[in-house]
Protein backbone atom coordinates (compact mmCIF):
# COMPACT_ATOMS: atom_id res chain seq x y z
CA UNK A 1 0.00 0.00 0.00
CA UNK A 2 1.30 3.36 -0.78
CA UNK A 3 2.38 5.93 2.15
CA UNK A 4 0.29 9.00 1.10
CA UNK A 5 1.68 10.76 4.19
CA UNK A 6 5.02 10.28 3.81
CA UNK A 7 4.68 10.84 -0.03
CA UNK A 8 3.66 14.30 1.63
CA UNK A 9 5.69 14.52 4.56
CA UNK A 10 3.17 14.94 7.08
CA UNK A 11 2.42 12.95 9.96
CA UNK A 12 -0.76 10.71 9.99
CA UNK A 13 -2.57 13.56 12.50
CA UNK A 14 -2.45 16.43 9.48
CA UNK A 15 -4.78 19.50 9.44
CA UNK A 16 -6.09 19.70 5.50
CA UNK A 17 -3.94 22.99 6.34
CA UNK A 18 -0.69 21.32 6.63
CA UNK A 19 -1.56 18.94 3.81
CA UNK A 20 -2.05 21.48 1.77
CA UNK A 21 0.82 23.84 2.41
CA UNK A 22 2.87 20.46 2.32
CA UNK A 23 1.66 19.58 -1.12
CA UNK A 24 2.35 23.60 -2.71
CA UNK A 25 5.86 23.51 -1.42
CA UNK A 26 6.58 19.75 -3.30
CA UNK A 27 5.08 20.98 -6.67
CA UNK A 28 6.62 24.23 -6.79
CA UNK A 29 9.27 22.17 -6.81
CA UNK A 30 8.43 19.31 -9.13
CA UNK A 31 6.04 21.01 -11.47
CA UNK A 32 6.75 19.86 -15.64
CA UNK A 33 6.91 23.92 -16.20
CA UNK A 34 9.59 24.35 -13.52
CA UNK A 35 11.69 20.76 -13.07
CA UNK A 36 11.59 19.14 -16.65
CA UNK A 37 13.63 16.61 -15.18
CA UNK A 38 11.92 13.08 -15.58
CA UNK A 39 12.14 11.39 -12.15
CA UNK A 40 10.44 15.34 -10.68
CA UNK A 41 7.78 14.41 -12.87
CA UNK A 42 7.33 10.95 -12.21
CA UNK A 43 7.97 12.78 -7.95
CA UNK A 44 5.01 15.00 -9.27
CA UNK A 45 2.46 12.57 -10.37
CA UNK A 46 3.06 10.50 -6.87
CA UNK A 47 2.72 14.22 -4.44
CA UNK A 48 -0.33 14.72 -6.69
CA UNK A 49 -1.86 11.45 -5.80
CA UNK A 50 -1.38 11.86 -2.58
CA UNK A 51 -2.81 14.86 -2.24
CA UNK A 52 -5.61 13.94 -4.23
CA UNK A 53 -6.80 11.07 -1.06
CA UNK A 54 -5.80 13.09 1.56
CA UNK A 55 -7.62 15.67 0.63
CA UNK A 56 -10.88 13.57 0.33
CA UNK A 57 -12.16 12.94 3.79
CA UNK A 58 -13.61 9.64 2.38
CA UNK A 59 -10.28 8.57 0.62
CA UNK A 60 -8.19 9.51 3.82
CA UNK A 61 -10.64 7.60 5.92
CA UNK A 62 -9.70 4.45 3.49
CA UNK A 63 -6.13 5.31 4.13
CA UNK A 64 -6.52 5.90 8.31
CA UNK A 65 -8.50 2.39 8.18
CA UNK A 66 -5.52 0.70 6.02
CA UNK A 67 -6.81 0.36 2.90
CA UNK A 68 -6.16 2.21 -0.38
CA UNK A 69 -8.44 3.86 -2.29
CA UNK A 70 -6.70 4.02 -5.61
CA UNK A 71 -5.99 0.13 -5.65
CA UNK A 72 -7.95 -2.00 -7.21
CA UNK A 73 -7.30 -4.64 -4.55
CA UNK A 74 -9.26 -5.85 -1.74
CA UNK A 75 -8.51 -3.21 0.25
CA UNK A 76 -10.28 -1.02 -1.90
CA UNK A 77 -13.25 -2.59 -1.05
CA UNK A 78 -14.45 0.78 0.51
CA UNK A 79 -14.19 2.80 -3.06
CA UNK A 80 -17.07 2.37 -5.21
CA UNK A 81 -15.46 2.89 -8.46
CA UNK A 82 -12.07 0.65 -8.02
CA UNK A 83 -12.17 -2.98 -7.78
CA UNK A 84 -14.56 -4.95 -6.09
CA UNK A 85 -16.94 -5.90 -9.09
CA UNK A 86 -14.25 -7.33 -11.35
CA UNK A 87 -13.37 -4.27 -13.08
CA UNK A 88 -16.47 -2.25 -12.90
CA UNK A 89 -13.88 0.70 -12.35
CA UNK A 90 -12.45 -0.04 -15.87
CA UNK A 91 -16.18 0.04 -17.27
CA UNK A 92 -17.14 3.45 -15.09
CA UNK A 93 -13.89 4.76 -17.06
CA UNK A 94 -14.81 3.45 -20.19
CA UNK A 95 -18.57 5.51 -20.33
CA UNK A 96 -17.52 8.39 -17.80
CA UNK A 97 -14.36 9.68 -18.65
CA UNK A 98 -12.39 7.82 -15.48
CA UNK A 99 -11.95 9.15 -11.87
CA UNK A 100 -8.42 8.59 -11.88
CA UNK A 101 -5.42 11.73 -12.03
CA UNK A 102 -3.80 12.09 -15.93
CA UNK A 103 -1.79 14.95 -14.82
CA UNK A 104 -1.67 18.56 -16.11
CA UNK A 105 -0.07 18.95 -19.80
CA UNK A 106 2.69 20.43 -20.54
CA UNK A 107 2.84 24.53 -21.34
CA UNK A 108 5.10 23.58 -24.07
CA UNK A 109 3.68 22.24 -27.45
CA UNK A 110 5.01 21.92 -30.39
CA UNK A 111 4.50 24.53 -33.35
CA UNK A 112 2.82 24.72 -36.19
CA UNK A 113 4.44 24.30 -39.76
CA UNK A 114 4.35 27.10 -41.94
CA UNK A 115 3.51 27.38 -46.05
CA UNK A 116 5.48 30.47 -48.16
CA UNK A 117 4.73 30.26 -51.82
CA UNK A 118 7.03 32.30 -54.12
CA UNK A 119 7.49 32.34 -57.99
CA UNK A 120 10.45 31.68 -59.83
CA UNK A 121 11.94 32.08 -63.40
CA UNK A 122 12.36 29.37 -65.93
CA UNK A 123 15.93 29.68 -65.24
CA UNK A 124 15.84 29.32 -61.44
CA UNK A 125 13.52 26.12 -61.92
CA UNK A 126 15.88 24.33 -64.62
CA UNK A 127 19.63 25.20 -63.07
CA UNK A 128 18.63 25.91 -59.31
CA UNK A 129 19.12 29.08 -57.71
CA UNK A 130 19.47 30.66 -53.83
CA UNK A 131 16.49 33.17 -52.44
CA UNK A 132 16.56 34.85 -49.21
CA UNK A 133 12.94 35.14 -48.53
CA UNK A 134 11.42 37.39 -45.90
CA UNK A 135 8.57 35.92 -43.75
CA UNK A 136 6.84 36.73 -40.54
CA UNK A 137 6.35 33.93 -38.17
CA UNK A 138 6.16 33.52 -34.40
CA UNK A 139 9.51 33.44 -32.80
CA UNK A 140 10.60 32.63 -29.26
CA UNK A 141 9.87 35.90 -26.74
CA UNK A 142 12.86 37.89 -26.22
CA UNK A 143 12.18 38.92 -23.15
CA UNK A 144 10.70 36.22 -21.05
CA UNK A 145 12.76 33.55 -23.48
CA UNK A 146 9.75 31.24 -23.54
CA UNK A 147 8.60 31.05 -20.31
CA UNK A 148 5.58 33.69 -20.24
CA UNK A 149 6.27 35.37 -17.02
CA UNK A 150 7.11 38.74 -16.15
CA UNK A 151 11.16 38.78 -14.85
CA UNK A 152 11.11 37.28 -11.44
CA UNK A 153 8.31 34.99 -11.38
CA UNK A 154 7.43 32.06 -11.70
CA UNK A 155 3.80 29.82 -12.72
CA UNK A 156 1.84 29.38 -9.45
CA UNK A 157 -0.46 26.62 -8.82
CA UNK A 158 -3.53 26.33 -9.63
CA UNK A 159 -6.14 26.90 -6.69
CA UNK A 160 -9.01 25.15 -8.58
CA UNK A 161 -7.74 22.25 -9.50
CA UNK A 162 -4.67 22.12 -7.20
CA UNK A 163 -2.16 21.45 -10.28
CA UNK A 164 -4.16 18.37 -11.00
CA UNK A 165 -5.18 20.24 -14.17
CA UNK A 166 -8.36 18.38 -13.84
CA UNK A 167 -11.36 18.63 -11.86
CA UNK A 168 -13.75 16.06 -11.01
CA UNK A 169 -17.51 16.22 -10.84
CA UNK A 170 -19.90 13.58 -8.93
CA UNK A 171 -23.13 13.52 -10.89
CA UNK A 172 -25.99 11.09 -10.34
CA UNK A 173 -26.96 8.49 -12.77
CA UNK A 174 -28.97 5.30 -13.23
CA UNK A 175 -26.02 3.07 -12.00
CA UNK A 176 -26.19 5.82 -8.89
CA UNK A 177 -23.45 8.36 -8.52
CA UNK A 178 -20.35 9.00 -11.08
CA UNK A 179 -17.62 10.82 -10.55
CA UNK A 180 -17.07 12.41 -14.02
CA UNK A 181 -12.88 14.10 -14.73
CA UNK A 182 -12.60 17.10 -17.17
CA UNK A 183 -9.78 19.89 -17.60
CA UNK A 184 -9.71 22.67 -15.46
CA UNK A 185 -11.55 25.79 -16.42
CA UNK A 186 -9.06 27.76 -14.66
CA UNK A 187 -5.90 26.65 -16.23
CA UNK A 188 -6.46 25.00 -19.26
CA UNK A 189 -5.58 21.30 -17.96
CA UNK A 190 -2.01 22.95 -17.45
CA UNK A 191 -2.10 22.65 -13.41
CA UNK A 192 -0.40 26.01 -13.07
CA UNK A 193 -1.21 29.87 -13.95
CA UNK A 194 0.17 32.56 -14.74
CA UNK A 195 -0.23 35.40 -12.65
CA UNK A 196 2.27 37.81 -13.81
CA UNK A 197 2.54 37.18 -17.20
CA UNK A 198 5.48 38.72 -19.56
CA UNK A 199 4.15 42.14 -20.99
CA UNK A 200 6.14 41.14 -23.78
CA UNK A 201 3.97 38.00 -25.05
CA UNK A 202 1.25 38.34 -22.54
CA UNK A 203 2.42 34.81 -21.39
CA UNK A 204 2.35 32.96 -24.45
CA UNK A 205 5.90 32.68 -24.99
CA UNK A 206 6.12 33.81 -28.19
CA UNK A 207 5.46 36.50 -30.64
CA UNK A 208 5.40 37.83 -34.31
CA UNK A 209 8.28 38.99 -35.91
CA UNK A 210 9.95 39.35 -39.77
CA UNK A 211 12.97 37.40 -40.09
CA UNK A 212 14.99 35.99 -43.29
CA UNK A 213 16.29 33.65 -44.41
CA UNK A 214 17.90 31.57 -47.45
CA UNK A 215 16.21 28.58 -49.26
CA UNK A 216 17.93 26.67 -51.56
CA UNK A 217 15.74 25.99 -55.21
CA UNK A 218 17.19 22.56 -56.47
CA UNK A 219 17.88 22.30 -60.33
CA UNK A 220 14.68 20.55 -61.87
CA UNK A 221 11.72 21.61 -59.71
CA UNK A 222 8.36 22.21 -61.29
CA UNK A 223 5.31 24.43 -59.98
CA UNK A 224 3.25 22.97 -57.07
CA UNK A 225 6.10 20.72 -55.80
CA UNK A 226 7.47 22.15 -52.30
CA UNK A 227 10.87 22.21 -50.36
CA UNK A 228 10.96 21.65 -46.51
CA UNK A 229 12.85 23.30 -44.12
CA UNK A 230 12.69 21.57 -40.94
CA UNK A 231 12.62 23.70 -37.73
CA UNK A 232 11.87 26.98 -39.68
CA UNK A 233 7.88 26.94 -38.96
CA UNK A 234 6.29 28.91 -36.18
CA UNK A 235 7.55 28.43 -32.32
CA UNK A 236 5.42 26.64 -30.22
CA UNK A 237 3.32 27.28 -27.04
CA UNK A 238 5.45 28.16 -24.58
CA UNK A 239 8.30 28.12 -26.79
CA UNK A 240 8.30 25.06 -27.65
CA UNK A 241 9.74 23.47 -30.86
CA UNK A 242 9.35 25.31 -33.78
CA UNK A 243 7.17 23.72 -36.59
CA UNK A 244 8.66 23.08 -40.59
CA UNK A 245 8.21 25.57 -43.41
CA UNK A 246 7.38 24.90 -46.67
CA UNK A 247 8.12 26.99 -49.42
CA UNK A 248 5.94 25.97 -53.00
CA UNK A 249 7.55 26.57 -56.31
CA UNK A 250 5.20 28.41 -58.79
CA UNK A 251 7.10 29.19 -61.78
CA UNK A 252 6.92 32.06 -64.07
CA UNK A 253 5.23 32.03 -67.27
CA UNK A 254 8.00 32.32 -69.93
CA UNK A 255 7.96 33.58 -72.85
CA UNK A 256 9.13 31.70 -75.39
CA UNK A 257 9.63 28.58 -73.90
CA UNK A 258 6.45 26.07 -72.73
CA UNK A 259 7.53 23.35 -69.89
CA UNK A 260 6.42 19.69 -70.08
CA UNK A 261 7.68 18.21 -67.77
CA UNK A 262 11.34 18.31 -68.54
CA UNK A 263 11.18 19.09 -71.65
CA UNK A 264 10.70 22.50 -73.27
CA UNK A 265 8.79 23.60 -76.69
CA UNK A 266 8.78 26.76 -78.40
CA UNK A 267 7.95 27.62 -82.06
CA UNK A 268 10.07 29.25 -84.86
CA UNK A 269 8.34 30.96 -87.95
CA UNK A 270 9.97 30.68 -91.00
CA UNK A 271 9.17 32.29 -94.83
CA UNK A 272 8.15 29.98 -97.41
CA UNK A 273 11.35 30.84 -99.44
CA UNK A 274 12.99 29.61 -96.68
CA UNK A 275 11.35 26.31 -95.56
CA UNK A 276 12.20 25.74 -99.66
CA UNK A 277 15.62 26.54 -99.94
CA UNK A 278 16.60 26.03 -96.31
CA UNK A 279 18.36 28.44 -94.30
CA UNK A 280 20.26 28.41 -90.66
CA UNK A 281 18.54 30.85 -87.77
CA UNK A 282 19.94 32.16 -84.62
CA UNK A 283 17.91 30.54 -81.72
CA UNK A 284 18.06 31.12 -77.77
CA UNK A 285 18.28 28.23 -75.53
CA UNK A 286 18.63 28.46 -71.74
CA UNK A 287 22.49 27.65 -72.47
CA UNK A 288 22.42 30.81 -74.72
CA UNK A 289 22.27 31.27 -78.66
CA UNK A 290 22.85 28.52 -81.10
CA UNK A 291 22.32 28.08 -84.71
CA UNK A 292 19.24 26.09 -86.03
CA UNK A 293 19.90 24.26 -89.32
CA UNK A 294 16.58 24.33 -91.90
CA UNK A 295 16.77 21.75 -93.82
CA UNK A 296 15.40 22.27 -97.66
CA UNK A 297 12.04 21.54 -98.56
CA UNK A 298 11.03 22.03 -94.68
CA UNK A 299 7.40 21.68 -94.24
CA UNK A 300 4.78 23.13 -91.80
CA UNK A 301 4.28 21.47 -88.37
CA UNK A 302 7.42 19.75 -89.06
CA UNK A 303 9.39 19.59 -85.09
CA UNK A 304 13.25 20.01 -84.65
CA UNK A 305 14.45 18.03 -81.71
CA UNK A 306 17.49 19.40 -79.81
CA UNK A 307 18.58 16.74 -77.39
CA UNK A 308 19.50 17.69 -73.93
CA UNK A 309 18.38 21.14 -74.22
CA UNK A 310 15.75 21.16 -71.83
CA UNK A 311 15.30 21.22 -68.18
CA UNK A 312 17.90 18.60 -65.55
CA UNK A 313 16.44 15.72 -64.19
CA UNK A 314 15.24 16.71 -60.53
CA UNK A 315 16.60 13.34 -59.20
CA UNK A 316 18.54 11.94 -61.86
CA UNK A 317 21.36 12.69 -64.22
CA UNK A 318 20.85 14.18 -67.81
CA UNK A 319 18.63 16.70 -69.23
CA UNK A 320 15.13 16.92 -70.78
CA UNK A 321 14.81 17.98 -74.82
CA UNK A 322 13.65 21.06 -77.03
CA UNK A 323 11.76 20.74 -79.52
CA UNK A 324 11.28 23.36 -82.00
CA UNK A 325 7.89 23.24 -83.70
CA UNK A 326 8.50 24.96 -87.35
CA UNK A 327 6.01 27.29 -88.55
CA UNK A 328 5.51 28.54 -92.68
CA UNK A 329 4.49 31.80 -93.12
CA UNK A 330 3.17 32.19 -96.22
CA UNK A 331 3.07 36.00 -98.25
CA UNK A 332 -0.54 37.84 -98.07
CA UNK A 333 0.64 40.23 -100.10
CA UNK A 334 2.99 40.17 -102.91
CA UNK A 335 4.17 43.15 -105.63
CA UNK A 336 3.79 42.79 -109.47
CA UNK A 337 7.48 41.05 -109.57
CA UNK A 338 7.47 38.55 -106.65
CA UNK A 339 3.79 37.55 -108.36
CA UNK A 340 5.66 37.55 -111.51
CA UNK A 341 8.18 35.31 -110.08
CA UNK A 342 5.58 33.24 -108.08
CA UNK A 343 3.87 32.67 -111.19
CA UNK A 344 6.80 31.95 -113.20
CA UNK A 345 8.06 29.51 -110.50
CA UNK A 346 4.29 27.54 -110.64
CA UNK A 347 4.75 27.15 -114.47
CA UNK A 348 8.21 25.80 -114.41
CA UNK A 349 6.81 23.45 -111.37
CA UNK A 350 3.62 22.49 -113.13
CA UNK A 351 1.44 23.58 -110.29
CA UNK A 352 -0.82 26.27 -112.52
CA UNK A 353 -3.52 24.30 -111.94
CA UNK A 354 -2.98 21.74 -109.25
CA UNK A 355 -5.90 18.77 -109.80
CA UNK A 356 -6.86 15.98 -107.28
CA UNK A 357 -6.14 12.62 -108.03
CA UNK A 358 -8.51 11.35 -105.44
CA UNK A 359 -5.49 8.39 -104.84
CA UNK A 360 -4.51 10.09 -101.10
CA UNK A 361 -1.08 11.82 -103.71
CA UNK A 362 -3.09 14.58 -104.32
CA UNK A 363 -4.65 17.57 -103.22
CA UNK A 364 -7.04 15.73 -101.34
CA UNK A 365 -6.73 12.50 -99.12
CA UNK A 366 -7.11 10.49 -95.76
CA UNK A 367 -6.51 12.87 -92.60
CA UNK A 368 -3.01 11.61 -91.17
CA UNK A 369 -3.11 10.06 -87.55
């Protein structure tokens, strides 16, 4: 059986006075806000317990007789809701929400992660690039460096739910009286307050602030996809750990260039004389200006494929392609010598009157697939 008084450190005879005073002093000391060390808090949960029978003139009358009231034993025998009925406690707990002590949460949580979307040129997408980015997120206080207390002070306990951070309500049912457990209006479930909080933060242990930083745009990224960067989210309660951010890639529209994937496309227009005859054009890759050979007789639609011309492989070697999609432009308008010439070029060619042989050679014929 467990020795709720010396737990304490009070003698059997206690006033609910000297329990009480007994029981501030031990979890000033062993509080989860003030000693994160893990035996105080293991210390804490027993003080708690303790205080939590022998300040119930029913449970300390268990304890004076020699029994225990939070056993499920047969010395128990005297507690309705442990033991006794081959685990009728476990049932009460199951419907009722339990009678028995959780212990206050913790003041410090975890943050929450963070989303920064920014757009970037073709460029930065296809060979990577650096950004320092400017972003306003919640930062550890300054002045109070987490805690949420004004200089010199300290979380006291909670007087409603005795740093329990729970409260317990008997309520009658059908199956007769229930003792129901819920958080503590007064403190959250934390088991402590905050009486003089940091005028800083107002106790929260954080606030807002603009801060920058550098993000790193790997070579290969499309739009929508997003980099992490672990620890750079908001702080947490009580400044606790700070979430991740995430910063999504939405790329620029370019243009000359259209992205699939990895690969690029872009169209070149070209005269009629010259799809005929052939020619060589400048043309302006991401790795600067080359020369695009025309090949003779060229004809519309027709698609140039430069290999490795397009954007790197996010996770793998090598390089996506361009292909250059070759468009005729054909004269609207023509003075009396280049219709002269035209015309003299159609008779040499045969093509005065062109005529449809209705054999898919012709004018007309089967749509290609």
């Amino acid at each position: 059986m467990a020795d709720y008084y010396g737990t304490l450190g009070v003698a059997p005879g206690a006033t609910d006075d000297e329990i009480k005073k007994a029981y501030r002093k031990l979890a000033r000391q062993l509080h989860p806000d003030v000693n994160p060390d893990p035996a105080a808090q293991e210390r804490f949960k027993q003080v708690t317990a303790a205080y939590e029978v022998l300040s119930d003139p029913q449970k300390r009358q268990i304890v004076d007789l020699g029994g225990d009231p939070l056993s499920s034993g047969p010395g128990s025998a005297g507690n309705p809701f442990t033991g006794g009925f081959g685990g009728l406690g476990d049932i009460m707990d199951a419907f009722f929400g339990g009678a028995g002590a959780r212990g206050p949460r913790s003041r410090v949580r975890q943050g929450s992660d963070a989303l920064l979307r920014i757009e970037c040129d073709l460029a930065e997408t296809a060979f990577g690039a650096e950004r320092e980015l400017t972003l306003e997120t919640a930062v550890v206080c300054g002045t109070c460096t987490g805690q949420g207390t004004a200089n010199g002070t300290h979380p006291s306990i909670c007087d409603t739910c005795n740093g329990r951070g729970e409260v317990q309500q008997v309520q009658r049912s059908f199956l007769g009286q229930v003792m129901t457990t819920r958080a503590c209006p007064r403190c959250a479930g934390l088991g402590s307050v905050i009486e003089h909080p940091c005028g800083e933060c107002g106790g929260d242990g954080r606030v807002r602030a603009r801060r920058t930083l550098t993000v790193k745009i790997p070579a290969g990224v499309e739009s929508g996809m997003r980099i992490r960067l672990t620890g750079e989210g908001e702080v947490g309660p009580g400044g606790g750990p700070a979430g991740d951010l995430y910063v999504e890639i939405h790329e620029r529209e370019h243009p000359v260039f259209v992205r699939e994937g990895d690969d690029l496309h872009c169209t070149v227009t070209l005269p009629m004389t010259a799809a005929a005859l052939g020619t060589t054009v400048p043309l302006e890759t991401l790795d600067g200006e080359e020369s695009l050979d025309i090949a003779p007789g060229t004809q519309p639609d027709e698609v140039l494929t430069l290999r490795a011309r397009g954007v790197p492989h996010l996770r793998a070697s090598g390089r996506g392609d361009l292909h250059v999609h070759l468009r005729i432009q054909v004269p609207t308008k023509l003075d009396t010598k280049q219709e002269e010439l035209l015309r003299d070029l159609a008779r040499l060619r045969g093509e005065e009157h062109p005529a449809s042989s209705g054999k898919g050679n012709g004018l007309f014929g089967r749509r290609r697939r």
